[in-house]
Structures are given as structure tokens and as C-alpha cells.
Protein backbone atom coordinates (compact mmCIF):
# COMPACT_ATOMS: atom_id res chain seq x y z
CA UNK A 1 80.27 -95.95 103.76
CA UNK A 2 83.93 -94.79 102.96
CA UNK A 3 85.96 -96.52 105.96
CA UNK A 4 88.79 -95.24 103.86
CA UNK A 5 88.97 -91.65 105.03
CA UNK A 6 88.93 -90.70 108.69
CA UNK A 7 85.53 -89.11 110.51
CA UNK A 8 87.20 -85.14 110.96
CA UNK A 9 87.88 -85.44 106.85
CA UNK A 10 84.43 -86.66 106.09
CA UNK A 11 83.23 -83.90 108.30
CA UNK A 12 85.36 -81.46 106.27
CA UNK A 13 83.69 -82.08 103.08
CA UNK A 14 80.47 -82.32 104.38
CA UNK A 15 80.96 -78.83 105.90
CA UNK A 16 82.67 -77.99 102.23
CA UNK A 17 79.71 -78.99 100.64
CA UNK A 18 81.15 -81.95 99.04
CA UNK A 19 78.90 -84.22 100.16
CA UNK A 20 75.51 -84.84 98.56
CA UNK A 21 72.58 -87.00 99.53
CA UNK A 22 69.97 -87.53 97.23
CA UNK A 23 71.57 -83.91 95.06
CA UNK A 24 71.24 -81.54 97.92
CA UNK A 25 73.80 -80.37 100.56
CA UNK A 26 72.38 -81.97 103.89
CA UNK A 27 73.04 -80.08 107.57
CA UNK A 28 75.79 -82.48 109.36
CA UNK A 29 72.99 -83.52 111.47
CA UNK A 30 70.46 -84.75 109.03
CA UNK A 31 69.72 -88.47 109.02
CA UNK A 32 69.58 -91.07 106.66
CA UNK A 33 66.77 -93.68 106.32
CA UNK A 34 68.26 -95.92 103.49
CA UNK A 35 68.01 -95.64 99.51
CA UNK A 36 69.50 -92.05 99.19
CA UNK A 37 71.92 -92.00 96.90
CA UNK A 38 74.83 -90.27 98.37
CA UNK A 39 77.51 -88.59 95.94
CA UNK A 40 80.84 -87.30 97.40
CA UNK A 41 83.26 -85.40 95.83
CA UNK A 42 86.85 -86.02 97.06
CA UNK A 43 88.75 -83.09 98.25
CA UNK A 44 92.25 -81.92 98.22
CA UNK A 45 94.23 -81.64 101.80
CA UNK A 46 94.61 -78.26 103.39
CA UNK A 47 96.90 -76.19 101.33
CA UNK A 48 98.75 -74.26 103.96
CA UNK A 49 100.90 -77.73 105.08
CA UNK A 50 102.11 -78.13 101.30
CA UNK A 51 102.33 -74.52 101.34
CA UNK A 52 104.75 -74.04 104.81
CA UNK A 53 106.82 -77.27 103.29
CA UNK A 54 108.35 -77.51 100.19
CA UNK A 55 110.38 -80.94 98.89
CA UNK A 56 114.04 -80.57 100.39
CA UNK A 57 116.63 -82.91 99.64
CA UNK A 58 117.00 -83.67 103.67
CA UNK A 59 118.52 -87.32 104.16
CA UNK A 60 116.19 -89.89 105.73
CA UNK A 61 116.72 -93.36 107.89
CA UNK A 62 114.15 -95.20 106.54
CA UNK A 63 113.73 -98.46 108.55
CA UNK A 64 110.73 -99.87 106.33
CA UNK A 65 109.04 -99.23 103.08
CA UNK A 66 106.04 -100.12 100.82
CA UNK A 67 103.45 -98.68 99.43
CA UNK A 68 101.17 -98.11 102.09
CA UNK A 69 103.37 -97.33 105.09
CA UNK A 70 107.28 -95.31 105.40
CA UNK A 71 108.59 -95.64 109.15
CA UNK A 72 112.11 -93.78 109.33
CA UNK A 73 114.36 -93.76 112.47
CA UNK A 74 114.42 -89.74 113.28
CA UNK A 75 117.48 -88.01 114.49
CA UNK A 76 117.47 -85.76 117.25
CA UNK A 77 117.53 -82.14 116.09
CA UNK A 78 114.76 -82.68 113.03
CA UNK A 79 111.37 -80.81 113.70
CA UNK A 80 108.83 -83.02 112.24
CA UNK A 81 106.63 -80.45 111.27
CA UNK A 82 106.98 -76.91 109.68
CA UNK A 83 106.06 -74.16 112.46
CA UNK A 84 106.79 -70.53 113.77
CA UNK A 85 110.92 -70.40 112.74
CA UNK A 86 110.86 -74.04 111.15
CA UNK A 87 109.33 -73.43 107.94
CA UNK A 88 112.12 -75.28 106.40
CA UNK A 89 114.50 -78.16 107.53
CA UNK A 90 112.07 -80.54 108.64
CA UNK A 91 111.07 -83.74 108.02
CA UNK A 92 107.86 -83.07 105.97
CA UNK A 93 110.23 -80.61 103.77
CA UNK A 94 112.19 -84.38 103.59
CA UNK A 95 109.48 -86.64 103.07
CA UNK A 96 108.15 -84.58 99.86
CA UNK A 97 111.27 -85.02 98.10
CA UNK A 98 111.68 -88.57 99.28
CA UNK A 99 108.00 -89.33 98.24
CA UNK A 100 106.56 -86.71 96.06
CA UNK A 101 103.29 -88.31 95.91
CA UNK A 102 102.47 -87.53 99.47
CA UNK A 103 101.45 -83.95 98.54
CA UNK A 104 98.44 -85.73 98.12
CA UNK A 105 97.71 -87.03 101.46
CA UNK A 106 97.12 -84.41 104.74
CA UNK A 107 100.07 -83.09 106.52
CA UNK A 108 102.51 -85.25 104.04
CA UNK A 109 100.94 -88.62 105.89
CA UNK A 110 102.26 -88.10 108.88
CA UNK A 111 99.91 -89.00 111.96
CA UNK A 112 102.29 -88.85 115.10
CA UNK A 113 105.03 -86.65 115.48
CA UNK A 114 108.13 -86.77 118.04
CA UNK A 115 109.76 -83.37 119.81
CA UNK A 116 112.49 -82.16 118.01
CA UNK A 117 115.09 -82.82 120.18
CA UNK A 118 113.48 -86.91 120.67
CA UNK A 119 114.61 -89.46 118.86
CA UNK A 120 113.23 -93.10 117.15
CA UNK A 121 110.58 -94.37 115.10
CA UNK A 122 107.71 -92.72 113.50
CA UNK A 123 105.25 -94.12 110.98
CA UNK A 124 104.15 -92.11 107.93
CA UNK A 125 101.18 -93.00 105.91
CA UNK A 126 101.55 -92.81 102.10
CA UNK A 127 98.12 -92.83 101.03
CA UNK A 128 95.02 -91.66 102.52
CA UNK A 129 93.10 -95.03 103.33
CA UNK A 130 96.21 -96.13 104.62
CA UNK A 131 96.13 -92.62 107.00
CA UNK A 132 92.64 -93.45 108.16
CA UNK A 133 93.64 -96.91 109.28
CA UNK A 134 96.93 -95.52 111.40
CA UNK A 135 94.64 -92.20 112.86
CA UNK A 136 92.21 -94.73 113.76
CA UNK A 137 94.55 -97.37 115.05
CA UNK A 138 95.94 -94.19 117.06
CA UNK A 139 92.75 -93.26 118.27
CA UNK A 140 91.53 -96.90 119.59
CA UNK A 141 95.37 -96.62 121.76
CA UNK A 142 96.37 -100.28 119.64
CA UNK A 143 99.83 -98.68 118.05
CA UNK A 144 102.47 -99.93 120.49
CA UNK A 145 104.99 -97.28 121.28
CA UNK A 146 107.83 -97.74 124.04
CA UNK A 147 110.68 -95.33 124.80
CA UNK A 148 114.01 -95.19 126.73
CA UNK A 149 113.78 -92.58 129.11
CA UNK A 150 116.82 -91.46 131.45
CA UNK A 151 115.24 -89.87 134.54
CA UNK A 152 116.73 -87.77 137.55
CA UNK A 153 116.71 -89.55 140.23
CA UNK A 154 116.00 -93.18 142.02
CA UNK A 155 112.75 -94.45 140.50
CA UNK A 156 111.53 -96.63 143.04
CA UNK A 157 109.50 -98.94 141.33
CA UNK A 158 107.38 -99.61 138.18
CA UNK A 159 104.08 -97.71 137.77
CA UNK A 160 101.85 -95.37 135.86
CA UNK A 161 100.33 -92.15 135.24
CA UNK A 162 96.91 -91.07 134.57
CA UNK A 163 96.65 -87.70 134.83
CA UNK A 164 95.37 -85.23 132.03
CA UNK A 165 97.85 -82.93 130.26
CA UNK A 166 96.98 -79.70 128.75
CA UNK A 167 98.26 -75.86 128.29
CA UNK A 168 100.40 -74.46 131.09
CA UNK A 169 98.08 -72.01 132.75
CA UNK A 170 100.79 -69.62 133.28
CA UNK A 171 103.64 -70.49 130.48
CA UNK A 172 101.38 -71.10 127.41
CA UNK A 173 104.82 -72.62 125.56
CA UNK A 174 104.76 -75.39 128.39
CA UNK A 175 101.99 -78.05 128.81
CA UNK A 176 101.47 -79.52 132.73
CA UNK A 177 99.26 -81.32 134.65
CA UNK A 178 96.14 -79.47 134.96
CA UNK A 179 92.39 -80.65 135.46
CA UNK A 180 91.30 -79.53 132.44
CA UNK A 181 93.72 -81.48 130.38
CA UNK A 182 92.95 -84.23 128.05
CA UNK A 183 93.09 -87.71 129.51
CA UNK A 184 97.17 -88.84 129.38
CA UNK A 185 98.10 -92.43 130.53
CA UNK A 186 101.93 -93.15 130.84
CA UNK A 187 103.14 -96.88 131.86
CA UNK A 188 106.77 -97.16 132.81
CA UNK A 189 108.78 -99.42 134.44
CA UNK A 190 112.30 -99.45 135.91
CA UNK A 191 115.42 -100.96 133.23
CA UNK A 192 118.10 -99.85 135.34
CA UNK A 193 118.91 -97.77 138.12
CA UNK A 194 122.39 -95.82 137.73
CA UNK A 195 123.20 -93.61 140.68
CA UNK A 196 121.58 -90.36 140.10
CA UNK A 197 119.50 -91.14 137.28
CA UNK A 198 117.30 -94.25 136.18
CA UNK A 199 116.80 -95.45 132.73
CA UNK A 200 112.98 -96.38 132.10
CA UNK A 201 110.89 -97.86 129.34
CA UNK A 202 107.78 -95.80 128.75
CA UNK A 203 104.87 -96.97 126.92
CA UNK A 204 102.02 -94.58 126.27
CA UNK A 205 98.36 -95.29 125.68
CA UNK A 206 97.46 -91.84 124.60
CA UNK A 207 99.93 -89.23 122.52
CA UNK A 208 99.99 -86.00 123.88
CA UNK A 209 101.76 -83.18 123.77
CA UNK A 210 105.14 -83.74 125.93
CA UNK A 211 103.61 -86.45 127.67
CA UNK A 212 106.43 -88.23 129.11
CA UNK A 213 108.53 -85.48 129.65
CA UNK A 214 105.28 -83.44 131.75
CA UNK A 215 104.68 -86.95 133.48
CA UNK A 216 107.97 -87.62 134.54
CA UNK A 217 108.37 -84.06 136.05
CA UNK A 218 104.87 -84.79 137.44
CA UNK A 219 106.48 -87.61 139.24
CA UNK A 220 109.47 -85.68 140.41
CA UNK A 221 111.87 -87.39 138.19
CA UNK A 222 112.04 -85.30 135.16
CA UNK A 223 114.57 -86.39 131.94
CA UNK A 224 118.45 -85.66 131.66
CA UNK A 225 118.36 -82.76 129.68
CA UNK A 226 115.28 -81.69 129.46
CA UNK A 227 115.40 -78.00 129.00
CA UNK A 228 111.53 -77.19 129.40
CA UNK A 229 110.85 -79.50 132.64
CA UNK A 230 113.93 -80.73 133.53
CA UNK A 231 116.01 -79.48 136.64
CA UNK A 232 117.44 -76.14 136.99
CA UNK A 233 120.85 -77.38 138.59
CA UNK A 234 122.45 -80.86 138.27
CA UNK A 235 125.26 -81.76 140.35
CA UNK A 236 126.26 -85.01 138.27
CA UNK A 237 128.61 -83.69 135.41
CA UNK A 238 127.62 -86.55 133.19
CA UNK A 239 123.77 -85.76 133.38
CA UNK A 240 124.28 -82.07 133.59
CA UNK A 241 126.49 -82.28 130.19
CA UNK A 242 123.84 -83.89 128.16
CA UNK A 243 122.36 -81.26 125.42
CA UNK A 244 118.80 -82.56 124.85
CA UNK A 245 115.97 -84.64 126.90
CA UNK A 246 117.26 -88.21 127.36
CA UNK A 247 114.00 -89.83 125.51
CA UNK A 248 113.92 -92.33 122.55
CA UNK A 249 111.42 -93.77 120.81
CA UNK A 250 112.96 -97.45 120.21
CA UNK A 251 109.78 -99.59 119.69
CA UNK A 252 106.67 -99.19 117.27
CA UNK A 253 104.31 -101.74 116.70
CA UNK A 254 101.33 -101.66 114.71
CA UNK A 255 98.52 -103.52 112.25
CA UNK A 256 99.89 -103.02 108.52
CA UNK A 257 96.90 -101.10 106.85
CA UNK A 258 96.44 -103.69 103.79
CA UNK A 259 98.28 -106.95 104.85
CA UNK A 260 96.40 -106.44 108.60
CA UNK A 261 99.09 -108.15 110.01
CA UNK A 262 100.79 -107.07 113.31
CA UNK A 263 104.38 -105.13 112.40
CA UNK A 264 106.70 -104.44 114.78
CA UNK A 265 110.47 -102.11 114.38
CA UNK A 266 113.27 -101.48 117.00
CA UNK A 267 115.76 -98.70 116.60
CA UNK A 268 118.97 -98.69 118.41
CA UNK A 269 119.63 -96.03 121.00
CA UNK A 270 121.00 -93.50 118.98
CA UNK A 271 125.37 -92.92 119.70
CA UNK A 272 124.80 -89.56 122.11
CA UNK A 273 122.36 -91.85 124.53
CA UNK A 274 124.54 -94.98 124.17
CA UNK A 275 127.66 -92.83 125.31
CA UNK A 276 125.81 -91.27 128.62
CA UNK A 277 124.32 -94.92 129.33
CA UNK A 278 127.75 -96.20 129.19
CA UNK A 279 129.47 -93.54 131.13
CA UNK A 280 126.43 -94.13 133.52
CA UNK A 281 128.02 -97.73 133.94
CA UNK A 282 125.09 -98.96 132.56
CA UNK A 283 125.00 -102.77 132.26
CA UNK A 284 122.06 -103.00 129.59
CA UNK A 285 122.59 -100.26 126.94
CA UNK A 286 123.67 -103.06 124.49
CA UNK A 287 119.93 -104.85 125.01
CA UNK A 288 117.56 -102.95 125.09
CA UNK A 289 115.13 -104.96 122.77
CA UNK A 290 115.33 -108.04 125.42
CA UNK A 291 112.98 -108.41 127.55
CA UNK A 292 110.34 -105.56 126.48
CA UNK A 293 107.36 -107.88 125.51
């Protein structure tokens, strides 16, 4: 009936009471025969995200604009999302000065986030039918999204994971392979190998928390700098010098919520990535959009 907000909003409301069939307040599982009339009154988004972030005047790279969709090329070092210590200085402090009208839409339209320390392409959604088509887009694993990962070690060959990914049983600030996880699938296959390290493309079907970072280590290969699951001791200066995890997000592709037409954005490997590829001797740091249909 209202395809333009997502399922968990509509089951706000209805929990809110906003929701009215026939002028009473049905249980969430009452059922419908056809005829009621069905009245809804539209609710605000939570308060306590607009709350945590207030509009800063935070310079963005915006890579595409209209008036449905924002998709911005993040830097390493930007939290996406106010938190515990980061109630300022992130990129939903940015967007509501960029775009003041997405106080109106949950969580400042953003529907995917990136680590802080990870870099590349994110989508925002500036209005809220255009956030139900991108959560739902999300949800049916149809948003493309590839990444240049630098991992220890000689990756063999090209492969996969599918193994679930949930809360560290012991170190509740990590995530980890565990059983009782939520289903994670990781694709990845070899770009180049360059000595001690090999740069991969990742493309994930699911988004959680850390994924490639907790797959990779999973595999025994976790990222250059990783400083949750990476390696304790690196012998290579190069690899052991770099400051953050070696992951970028330099692909998104995706159905534009109005024109439903299939979009697609690179971003270049940002200059602190480029430099270790390079001093890597790596041969295909300048091309990394070739050859990733």
C-alpha cells in the first residue's frame, strides 16, 4: 500500500499507533480482508540521530547529485555516523549542512556506512521513498559494491567466503567468525600479487559489520594496516608503515530510485593507497576500473 517507506518504518508507526484501519489501532498481527479504509499518519524520524548530529560546515566529495540520490567519495579518517566520542566531525554532521532538508529523512539518508578509517563511495538517500528503494535494493543484495583490498600475504587464487559474522565472543569491540553470526558472503579475486602482500577486488553480497576485514583474517590474509585484525608484527617496512586498513571502496552500482535505470561510479584509489601500491611495484594501480565487469 505505501511501497514508499520501508517494512521496519511501517512497523514503527503501526507500533506508534499511527496507523488506523477502519478508525481503530489494529494489533500488528491483525488481518485485512479488503474495503477497510486504512488512514496513516506519517511520522517524524527518530530524534536522537538529529539530536547526536548537528549541521557542520565539514567539506564533502560529492561524485553525483540530484534530487533523489547524493553519492560522495569519503576520505579516510571521517566516521560516518555520530557515536560514543564522535558526536561531532562526521559525515552526517556534513551532510546536514550540505543538505538541510535531510533532517527529514532517518539517520540523514544514509543506508550503508564505511569504517572510519575505509575509504570510497557511499550513497545517501535524500528523501524517504528514495531510502526505501536503496534499503530495499540493499536488502535483495542488487547494489554492486567492489573494493581494493591489500592483503598480507600470497593469495593463491580467486574465491569466496560464506561464513556468518557476528560479536566477538570474547572482545565485544571486535566482530569474528562465529556460528551464530548473520549470514556474510565475500567474493574476491586476485588483481595482483606483490611480494608480501596481494592486492584484491572484493565484492560483497551482504554488508556487515567489518566484513572484509573479519573475512580476510578468516582466511589468514588479513589487510595492511589493519589495527583490529591485522598482524601483530610485519617484517616488510612498506606494509608495516601504512597507518590504516588498506581497503577502498572504488565501485558502486545501483538502480536510480525514480529514473530505474542502472547507475554506476568509480573513485580513484585515494593518494596514501596509490603511494604503497606503487612502492609495492605494482603494475596496475593506474587501472583499476579495467577489467572489473
Amino acid at each position: 500500500m505505501f511501497p514508499q517507506y520501508s517494512r521496519s518504518r511501517l512497523q514503527s508507526w503501526l507500533r506508534e499507533g499511527r496507523i488506523r484501519v477502519d478508525g481503530r489501532m489494529p494489533e500488528p498481527r491483525s488481518k485485512v480482508y479488503g474495503g477497510e479504509r486504512l488512514e496513516m499518519e506519517i511520522g517524524q524520524p527518530p530524534s536522537d540521530d538529529l539530536d547526536a548530529a548537528q549541521a557542520e560546515d565539514i567539506a564533502l566529495a560529492i561524485v553525483f547529485e540530484d534530487e533523489d540520490l547524493l553519492v560522495l567519495d569519503k576520505p579516510a579518517g571521517l566516521v560516518v555516523h555520530p557515536g560514543n566520542g564522535n558526536r561531532s566531525g562526521t559525515l552526517m554532521n556534513a551532510l546536514l549542512h550540505h543538505a538541510p532538508l535531510l533532517a527529514s529523512v532517518p539517520r540523514a539518508g544514509i543506508v550503508h556506512r564505511l569504517d572510519k578509517e575505509t575509504s570510497g563511495l557511499l550513497v545517501v538517500a535524500k528523501t524517504l521513498p528514495a531510502q526505501a528503494s536503496l534499503v530495499r535494493q540493499l536488502q535483495a543484495r542488487t547494489v554492486g559494491r567492489r573494493y581494493l583490498a591489500l592483503a598480507h600475504g600470497t593469495v593463491i587464487r580467486d574465491g569466496e567466503v560464506d561464513a556468518p559474522i557476528g560479536r566477538h565472543p570474547a572482545l565485544r569491540t571486535k566482530m569474528a567468525v562465529t556460528g551464530g553470526g548473520r549470514a556474510a558472503l565475500t567474493h574476491f579475486r586476485v588483481r595482483e600479487r606483490l611480494g608480501a602482500a596481494t592486492l584484491l577486488e572484493c565484492r560483497l553480497e551482504t554488508g556487515r559489520t567489518h566484513q572484509i576485514r573479519v573475512h580476510m583474517a578468516h582466511l589468514g590474509h588479513p589487510l595492511v594496516g589493519d589495527p583490529v585484525y591485522g598482524l601483530r608484527r610485519v617484517a616488510d617496512p612498506l606494509l608495516a608503515g601504512f597507518s590504516r586498513q588498506a581497503l577502498h571502496a572504488f565501485r558502486l552500482e545501483l538502480v536510480h530510485p525514480s529514473a530505474k535505470e542502472t547507475m554506476r561510479w568509480f573513485s580513484p584509489l585515494p593518494e596514501d593507497f596509490f603511494s604503497l601500491l606503487c612502492a609495492l611495484g605494482s603494475r596496475s594501480a593506474s587501472s583499476m576500473e579495467a577489467d572489473s565487469d
